[in-house]
Protein backbone atom coordinates (compact mmCIF):
# COMPACT_ATOMS: atom_id res chain seq x y z
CA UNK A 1 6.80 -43.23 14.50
CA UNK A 2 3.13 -43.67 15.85
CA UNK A 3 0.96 -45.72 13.30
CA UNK A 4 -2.01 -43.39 12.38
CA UNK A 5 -5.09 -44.51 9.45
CA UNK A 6 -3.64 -42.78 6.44
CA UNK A 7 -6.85 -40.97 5.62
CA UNK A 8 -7.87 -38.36 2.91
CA UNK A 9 -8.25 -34.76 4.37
CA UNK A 10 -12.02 -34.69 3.70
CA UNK A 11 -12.60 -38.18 5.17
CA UNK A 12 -12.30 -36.63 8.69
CA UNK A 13 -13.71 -33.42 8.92
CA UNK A 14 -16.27 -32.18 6.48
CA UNK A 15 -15.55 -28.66 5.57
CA UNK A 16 -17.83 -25.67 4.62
CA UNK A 17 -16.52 -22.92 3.03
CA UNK A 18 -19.15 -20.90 1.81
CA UNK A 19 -18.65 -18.77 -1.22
CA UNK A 20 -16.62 -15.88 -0.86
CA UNK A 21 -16.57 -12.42 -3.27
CA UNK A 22 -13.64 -12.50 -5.46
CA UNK A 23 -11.55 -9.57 -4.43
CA UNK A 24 -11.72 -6.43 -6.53
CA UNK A 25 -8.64 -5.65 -8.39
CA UNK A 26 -9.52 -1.90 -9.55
CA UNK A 27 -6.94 0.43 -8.52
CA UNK A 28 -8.25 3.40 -10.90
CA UNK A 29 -5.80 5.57 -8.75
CA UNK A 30 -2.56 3.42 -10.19
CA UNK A 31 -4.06 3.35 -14.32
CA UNK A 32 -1.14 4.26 -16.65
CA UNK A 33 -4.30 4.40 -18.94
CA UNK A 34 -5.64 7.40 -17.47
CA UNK A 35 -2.14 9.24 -16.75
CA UNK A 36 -1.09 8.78 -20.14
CA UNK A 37 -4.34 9.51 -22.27
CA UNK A 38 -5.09 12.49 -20.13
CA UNK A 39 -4.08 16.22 -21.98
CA UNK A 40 -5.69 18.21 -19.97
CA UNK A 41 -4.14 20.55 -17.69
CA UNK A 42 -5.82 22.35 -14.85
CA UNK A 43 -5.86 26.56 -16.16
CA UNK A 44 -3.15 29.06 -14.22
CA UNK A 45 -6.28 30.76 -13.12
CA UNK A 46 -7.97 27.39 -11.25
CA UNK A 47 -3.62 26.62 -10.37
CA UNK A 48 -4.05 30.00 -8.65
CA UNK A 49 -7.44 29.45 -7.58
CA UNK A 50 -6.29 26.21 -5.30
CA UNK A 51 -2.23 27.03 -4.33
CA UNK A 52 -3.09 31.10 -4.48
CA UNK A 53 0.54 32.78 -3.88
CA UNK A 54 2.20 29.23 -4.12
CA UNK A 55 0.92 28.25 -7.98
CA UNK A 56 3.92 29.62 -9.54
CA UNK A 57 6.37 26.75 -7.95
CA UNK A 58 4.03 23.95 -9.14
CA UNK A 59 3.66 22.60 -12.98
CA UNK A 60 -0.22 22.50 -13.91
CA UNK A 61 -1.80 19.53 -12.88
CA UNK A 62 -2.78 16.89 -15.55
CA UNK A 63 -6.39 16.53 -15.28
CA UNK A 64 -8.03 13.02 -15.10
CA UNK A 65 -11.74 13.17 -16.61
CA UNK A 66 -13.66 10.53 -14.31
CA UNK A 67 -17.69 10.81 -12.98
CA UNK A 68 -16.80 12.05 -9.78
CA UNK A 69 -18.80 15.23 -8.55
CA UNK A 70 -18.70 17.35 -5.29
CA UNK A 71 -21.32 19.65 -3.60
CA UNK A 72 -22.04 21.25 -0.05
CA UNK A 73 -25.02 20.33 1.63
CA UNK A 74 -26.80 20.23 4.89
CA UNK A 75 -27.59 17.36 5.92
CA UNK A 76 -30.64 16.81 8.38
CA UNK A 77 -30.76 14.41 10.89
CA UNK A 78 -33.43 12.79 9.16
CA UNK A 79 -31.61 12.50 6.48
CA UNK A 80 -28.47 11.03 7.78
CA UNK A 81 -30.72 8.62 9.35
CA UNK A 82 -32.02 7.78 5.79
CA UNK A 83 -28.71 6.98 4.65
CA UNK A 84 -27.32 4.92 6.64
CA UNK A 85 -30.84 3.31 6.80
CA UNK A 86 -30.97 2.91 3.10
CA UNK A 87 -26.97 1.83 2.57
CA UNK A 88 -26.07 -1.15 2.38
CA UNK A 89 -22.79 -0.35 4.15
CA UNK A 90 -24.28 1.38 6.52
CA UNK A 91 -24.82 0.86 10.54
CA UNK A 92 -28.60 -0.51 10.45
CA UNK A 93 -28.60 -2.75 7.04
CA UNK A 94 -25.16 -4.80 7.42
CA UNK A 95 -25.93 -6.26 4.04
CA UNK A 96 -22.08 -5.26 3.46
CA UNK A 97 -20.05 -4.24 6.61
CA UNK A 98 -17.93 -0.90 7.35
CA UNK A 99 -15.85 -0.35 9.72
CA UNK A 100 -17.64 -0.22 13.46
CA UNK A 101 -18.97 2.58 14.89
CA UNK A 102 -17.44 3.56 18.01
CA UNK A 103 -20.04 5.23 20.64
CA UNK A 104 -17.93 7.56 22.66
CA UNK A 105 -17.19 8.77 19.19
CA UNK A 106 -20.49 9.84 18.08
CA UNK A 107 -21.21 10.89 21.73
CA UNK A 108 -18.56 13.62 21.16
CA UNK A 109 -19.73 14.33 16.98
CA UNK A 110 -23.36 14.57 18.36
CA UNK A 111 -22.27 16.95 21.11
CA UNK A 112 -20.52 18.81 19.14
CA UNK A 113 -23.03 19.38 16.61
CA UNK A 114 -25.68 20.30 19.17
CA UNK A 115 -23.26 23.02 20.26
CA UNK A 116 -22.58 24.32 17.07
CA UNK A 117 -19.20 23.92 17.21
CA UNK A 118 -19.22 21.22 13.98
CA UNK A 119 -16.26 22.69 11.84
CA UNK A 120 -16.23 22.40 8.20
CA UNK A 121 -12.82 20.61 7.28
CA UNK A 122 -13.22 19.53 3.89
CA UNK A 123 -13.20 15.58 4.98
CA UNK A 124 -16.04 14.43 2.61
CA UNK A 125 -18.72 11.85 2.66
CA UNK A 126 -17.93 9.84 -0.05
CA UNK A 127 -20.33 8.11 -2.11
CA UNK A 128 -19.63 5.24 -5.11
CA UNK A 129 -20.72 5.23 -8.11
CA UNK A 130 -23.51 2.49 -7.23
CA UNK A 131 -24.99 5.01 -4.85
CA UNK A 132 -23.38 3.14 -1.74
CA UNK A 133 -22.05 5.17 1.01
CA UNK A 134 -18.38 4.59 1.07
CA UNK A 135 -17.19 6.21 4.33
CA UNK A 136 -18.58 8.94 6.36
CA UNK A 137 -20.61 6.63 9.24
CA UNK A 138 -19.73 7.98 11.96
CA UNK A 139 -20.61 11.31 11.17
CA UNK A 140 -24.10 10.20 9.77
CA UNK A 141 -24.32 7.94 12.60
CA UNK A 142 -23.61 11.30 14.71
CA UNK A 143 -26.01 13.55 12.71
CA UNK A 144 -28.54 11.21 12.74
CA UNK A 145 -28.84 11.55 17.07
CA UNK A 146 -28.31 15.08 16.78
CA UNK A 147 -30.74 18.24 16.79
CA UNK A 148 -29.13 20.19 13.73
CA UNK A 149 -26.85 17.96 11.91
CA UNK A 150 -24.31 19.34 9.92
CA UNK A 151 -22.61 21.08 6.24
CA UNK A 152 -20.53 18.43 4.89
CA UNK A 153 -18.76 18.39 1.12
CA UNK A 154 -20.38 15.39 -0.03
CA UNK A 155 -18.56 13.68 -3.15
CA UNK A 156 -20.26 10.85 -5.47
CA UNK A 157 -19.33 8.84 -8.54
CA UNK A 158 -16.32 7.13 -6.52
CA UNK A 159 -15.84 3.64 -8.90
CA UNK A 160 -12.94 2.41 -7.81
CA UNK A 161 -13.69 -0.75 -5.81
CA UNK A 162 -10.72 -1.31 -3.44
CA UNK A 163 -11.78 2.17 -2.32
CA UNK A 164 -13.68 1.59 0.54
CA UNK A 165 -10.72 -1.02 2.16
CA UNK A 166 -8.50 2.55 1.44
CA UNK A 167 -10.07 4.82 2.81
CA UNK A 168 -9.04 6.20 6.16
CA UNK A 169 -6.81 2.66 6.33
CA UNK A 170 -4.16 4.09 8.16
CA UNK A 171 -6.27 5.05 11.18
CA UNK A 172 -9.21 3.38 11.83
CA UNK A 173 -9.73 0.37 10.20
CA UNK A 174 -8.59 -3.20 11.28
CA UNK A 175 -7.28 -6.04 9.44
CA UNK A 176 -10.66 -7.99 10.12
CA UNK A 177 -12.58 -5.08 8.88
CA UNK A 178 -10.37 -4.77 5.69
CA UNK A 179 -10.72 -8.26 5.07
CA UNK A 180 -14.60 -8.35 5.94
CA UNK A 181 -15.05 -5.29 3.68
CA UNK A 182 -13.20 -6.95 0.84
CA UNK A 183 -15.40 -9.83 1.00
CA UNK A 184 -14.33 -12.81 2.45
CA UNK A 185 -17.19 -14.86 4.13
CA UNK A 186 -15.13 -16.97 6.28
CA UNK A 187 -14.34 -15.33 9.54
CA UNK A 188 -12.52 -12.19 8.98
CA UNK A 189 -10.91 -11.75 12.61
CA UNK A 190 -9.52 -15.40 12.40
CA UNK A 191 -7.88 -14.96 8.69
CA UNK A 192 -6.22 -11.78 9.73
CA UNK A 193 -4.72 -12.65 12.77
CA UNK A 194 -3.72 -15.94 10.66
CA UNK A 195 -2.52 -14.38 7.68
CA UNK A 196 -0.49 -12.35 9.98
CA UNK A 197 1.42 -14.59 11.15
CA UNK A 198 1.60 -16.51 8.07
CA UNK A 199 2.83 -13.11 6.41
CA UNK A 200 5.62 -12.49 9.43
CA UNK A 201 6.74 -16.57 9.26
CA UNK A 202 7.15 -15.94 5.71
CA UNK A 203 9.13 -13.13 5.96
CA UNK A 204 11.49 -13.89 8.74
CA UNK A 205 14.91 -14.81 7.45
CA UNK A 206 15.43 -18.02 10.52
CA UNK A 207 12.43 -19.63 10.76
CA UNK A 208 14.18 -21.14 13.95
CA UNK A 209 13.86 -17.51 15.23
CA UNK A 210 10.29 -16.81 14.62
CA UNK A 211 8.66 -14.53 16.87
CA UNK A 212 5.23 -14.94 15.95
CA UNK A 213 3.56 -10.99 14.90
CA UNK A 214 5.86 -9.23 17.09
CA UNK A 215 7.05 -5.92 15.49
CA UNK A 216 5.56 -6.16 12.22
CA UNK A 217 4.26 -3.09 10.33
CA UNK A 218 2.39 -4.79 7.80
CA UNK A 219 -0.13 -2.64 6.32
CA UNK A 220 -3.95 -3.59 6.54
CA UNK A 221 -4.48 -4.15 2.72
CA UNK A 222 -1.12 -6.24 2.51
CA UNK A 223 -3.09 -8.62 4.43
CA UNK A 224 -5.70 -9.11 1.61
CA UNK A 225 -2.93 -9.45 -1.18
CA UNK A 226 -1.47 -11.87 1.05
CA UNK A 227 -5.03 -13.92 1.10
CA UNK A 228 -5.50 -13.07 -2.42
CA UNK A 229 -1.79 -15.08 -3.25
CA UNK A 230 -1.88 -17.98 -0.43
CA UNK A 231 -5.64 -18.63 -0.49
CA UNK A 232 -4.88 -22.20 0.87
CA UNK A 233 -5.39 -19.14 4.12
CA UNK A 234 -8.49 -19.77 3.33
CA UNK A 235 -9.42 -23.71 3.75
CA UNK A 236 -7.45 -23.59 6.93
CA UNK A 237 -9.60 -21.35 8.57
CA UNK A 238 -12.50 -22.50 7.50
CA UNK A 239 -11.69 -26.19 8.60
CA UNK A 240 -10.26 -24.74 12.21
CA UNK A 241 -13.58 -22.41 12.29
CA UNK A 242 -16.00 -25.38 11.57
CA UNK A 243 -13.87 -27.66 14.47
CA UNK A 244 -13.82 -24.84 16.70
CA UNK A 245 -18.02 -24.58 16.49
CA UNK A 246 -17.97 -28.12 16.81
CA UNK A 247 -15.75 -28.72 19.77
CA UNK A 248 -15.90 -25.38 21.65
CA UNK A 249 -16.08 -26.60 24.97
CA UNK A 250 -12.26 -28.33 24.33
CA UNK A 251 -10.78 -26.21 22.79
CA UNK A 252 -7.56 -25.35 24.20
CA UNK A 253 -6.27 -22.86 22.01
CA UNK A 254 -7.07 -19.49 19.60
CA UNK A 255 -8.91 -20.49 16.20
CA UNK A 256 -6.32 -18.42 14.80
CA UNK A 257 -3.45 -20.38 16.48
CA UNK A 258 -4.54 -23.99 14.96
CA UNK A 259 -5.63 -21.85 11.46
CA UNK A 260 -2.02 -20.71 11.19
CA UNK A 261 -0.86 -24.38 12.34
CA UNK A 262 -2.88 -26.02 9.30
CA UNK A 263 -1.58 -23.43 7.04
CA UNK A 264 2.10 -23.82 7.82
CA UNK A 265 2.05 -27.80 8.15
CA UNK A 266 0.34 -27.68 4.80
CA UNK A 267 2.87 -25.66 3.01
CA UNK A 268 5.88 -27.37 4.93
CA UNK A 269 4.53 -30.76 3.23
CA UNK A 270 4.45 -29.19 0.09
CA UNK A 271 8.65 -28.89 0.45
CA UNK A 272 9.14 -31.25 2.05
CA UNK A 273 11.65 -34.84 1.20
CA UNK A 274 9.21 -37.07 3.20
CA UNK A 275 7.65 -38.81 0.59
CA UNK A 276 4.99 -40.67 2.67
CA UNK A 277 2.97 -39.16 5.37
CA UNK A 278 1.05 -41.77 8.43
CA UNK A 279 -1.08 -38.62 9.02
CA UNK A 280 -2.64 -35.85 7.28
CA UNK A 281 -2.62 -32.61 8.81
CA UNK A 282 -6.46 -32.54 9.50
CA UNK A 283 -6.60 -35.76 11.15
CA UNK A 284 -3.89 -34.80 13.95
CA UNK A 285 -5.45 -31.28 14.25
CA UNK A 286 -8.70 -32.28 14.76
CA UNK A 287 -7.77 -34.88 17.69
CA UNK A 288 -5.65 -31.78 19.28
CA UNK A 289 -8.59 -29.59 19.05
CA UNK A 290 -11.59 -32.07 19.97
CA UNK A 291 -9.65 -34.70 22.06
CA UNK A 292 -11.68 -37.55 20.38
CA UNK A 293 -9.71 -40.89 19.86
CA UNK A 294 -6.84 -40.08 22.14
CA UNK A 295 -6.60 -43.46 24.12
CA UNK A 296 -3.02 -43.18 26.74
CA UNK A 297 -1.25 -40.57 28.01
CA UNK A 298 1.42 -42.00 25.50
CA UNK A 299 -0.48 -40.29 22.78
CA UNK A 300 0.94 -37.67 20.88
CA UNK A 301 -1.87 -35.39 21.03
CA UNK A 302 -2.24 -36.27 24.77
CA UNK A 303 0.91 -35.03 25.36
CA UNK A 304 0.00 -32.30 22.88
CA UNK A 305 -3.02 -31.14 24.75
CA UNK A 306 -1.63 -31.52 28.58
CA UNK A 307 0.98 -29.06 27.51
CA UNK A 308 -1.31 -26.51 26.08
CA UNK A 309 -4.00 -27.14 29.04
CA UNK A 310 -0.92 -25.34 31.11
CA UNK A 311 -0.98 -22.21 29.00
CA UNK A 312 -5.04 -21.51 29.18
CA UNK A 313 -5.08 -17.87 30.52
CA UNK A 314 -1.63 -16.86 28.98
CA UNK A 315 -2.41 -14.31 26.59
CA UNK A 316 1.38 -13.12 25.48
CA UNK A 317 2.70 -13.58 22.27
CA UNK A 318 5.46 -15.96 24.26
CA UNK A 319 2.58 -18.08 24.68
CA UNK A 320 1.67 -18.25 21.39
CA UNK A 321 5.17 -19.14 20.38
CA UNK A 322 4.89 -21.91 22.68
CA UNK A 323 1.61 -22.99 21.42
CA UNK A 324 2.56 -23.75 17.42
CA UNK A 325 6.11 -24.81 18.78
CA UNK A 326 4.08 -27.40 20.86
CA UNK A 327 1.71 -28.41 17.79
CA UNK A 328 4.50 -28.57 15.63
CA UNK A 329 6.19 -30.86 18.66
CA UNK A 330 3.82 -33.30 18.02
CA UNK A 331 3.73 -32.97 14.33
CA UNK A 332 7.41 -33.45 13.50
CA UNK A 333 6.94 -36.42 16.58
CA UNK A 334 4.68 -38.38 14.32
CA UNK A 335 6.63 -38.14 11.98
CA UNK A 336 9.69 -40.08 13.65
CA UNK A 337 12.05 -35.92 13.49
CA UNK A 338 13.87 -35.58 16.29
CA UNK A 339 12.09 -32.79 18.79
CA UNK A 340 14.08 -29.93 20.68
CA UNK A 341 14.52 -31.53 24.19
CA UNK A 342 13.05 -34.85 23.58
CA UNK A 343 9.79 -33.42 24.93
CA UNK A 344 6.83 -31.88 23.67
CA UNK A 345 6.96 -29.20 26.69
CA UNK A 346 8.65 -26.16 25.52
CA UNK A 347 11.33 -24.49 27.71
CA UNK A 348 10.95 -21.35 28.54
CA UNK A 349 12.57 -18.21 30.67
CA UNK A 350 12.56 -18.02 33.83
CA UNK A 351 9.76 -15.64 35.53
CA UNK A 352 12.72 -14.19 38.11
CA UNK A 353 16.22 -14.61 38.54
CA UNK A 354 18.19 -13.60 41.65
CA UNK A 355 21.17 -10.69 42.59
CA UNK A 356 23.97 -11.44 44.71
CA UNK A 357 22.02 -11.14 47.59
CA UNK A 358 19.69 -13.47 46.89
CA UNK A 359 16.67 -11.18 46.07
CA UNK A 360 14.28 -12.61 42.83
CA UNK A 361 14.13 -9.84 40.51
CA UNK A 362 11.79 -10.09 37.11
CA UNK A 363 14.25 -11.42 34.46
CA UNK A 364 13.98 -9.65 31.32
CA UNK A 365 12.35 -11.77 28.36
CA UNK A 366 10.24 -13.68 31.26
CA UNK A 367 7.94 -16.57 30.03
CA UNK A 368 9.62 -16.16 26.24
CA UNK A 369 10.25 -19.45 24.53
CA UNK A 370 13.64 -20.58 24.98
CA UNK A 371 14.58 -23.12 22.20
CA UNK A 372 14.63 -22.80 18.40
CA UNK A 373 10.92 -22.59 17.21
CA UNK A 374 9.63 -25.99 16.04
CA UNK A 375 8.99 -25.68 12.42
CA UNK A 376 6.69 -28.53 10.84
CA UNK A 377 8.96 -31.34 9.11
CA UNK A 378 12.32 -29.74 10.00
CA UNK A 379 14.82 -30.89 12.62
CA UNK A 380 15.64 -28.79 15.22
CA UNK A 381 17.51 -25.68 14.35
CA UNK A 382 19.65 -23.68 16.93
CA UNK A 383 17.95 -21.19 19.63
CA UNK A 384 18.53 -17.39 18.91
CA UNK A 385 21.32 -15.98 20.33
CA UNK A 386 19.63 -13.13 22.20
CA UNK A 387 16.86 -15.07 23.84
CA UNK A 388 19.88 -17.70 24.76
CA UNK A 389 21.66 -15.05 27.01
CA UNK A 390 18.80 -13.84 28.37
CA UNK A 391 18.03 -17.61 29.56
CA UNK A 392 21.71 -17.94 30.84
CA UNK A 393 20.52 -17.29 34.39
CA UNK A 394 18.17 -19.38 34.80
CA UNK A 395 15.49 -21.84 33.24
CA UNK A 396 12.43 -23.18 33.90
């Protein structure tokens, strides 16, 4: 095991994590309060009124009494440009973010508009309670450009306040932008694609199979409960963000991919039997991400950072694989746990293989890690079956 000052976390690298919103719990759609105090029904006449011919197969509707009101207006293009001028969700005053507002979007809105061909679907520009407009940019961004603008159903009085991370979720809106929207000052783009991964390492049944974010279907605002539950998320990215600012010009990986890296170290040494530790987790990541103090090639985060030097321009998710396995390498080295190989390197499959004549072919699985994943303060598991025989050819 390689001798290391056993330092506090904060003795290293001083970390800034500014203040972030605490995120809103409100989900005024899910109150057992309102569904079960609620007597009013909606009348067979408004039943008819909305489901005409088809009221008779539905019950009538329990009304919830909440402040929110509807109306159809015009809205100038003066005054979508007031609104979004005057929001502080809006496109000009970022004072709170929405979601980005595509161009070739509004090009087409705009167009439309100016041709009169704008149709009247019932999508709404919503408004909260505080007077904030809640979604509806794009259009207003549209209107604003155009010559007419448009008739919109405008609704207000909206107090629910996960609503705006909701809305249109499914579609449009990114993880980042959920997050970002929700609050979180630290760099959204960097905590989602870190709680992503922290969310799939979590959930995959072999660790020793992890396959980084590949196939997930995680749903944008499962990201922020996940953040809301592990916000240890949190100091990790904040500590990788600050080293990253720091040390940009040698840095050899994603923030994201060290972020993730802290995390899972952090929580591995949580479980973990060792009971004494040479290093702490933010000493050995910040001489893999700056380079300072490394003194031979017989350094562990030498080794470390010759390895991931080879993988600059690889953008696959094999790479990244290969990147924390490497990491994790030199973790688990420190340590004195055995290593997969007896080498920080991680093996791989081959780019080609050959048929009987002798002609390379691409192999399927190309470039994909071919060993168990390293996983921080574990020995070495076994290598997945599938990615074994798909390495049976040949490997590089």
């Amino acid at each position: 095991m390689k001798n290391a000052p056993n330092l506090h976390e904060d003795s290293l690298v001083q970390v800034f994590l500014e203040e972030y919103a605490a995120l809103p719990e409100t989900y005024i759609a899910s109150s057992e309060e309102l569904m079960d105090n609620s007597t009013r029904k909606l009348s067979v006449e408004t039943m008819s009124e909305i489901f005409k011919s088809k009221a008779k197969y539905y019950p009538q509707l329990k009304a919830i009494d909440l402040p929110i009101r509807h109306e159809v207006v015009h809205i100038t293009p003066t005054v979508a440009r007031d609104m979004l001028r005057f929001s502080r969700r809006g496109a000009i005053n970022e004072g709170l973010k929405n979601r980005r507002i595509k161009a070739t979007t509004v090009k087409r809105f705009t167009n439309d508009m100016n041709e009169r061909k704008w149709c009247l679907t019932g999508e709404p520009i919503i408004i909260g309670f505080d007077g904030e407009i809640m979604d509806g940019h794009t259009r207003l961004e549209a209107a604003s450009q155009s010559q007419y603008g448009f008739i919109a159903v405008i609704i207000w009085g909206v107090s629910d306040q996960l609503s705006f991370a909701h809305i249109d979720v499914g579609n449009t809106r990114s993880r980042a932008e959920v997050l970002e929207m929700s609050g979180v000052q630290v760099n959204a783009r960097i905590l989602a694609q870190a709680a992503l991964l922290a969310q799939c390492f979590d959930n995959t049944a072999n660790k020793y199979h992890f396959r980084g974010t590949q196939g997930n279907k995680y749903q944008q605002m499962e990201t922020v409960d996940y953040v809301k539950q592990n916000q240890e998320i949190l100091h990790s990215v904040a500590l990788v963000e600050s080293l990253a600012k720091k040390y940009r010009q040698e840095i050899q990986a994603s923030p994201a991919t060290y972020a993730f890296a802290h995390y899972l170290i952090k929580k591995q040494i949580e479980v973990s039997e060792i009971e004494e530790f040479s290093v702490t987790p933010e000493y050995y990541l910040t001489k893999i991400i700056s380079g300072i103090g490394i003194k031979s090639e017989e350094d562990i985060e030498y080794q470390v950072r010759n390895y991931l030097q080879t993988l600059i321009g690889e953008a696959a998710s094999y790479s990244l694989l290969c990147r924390l396995s490497a990491i994790f390498k030199g973790w688990n080295s420190y340590l004195g746990i055995p290593i997969f190989g007896k080498k920080i390197a991680v093996r791989r499959v081959a780019k080609f293989t050959k048929d009987d004549e002798g002609n390379k072919l691409p192999a399927k699985g190309a470039g994909n890690i071919n060993e168990p994943f390293t996983v921080p303060c574990l020995a070495p598991g076994k290598a997945s079956l599938k990615i074994t025989k798909q390495a049976a050819i040949k490997i590089v």
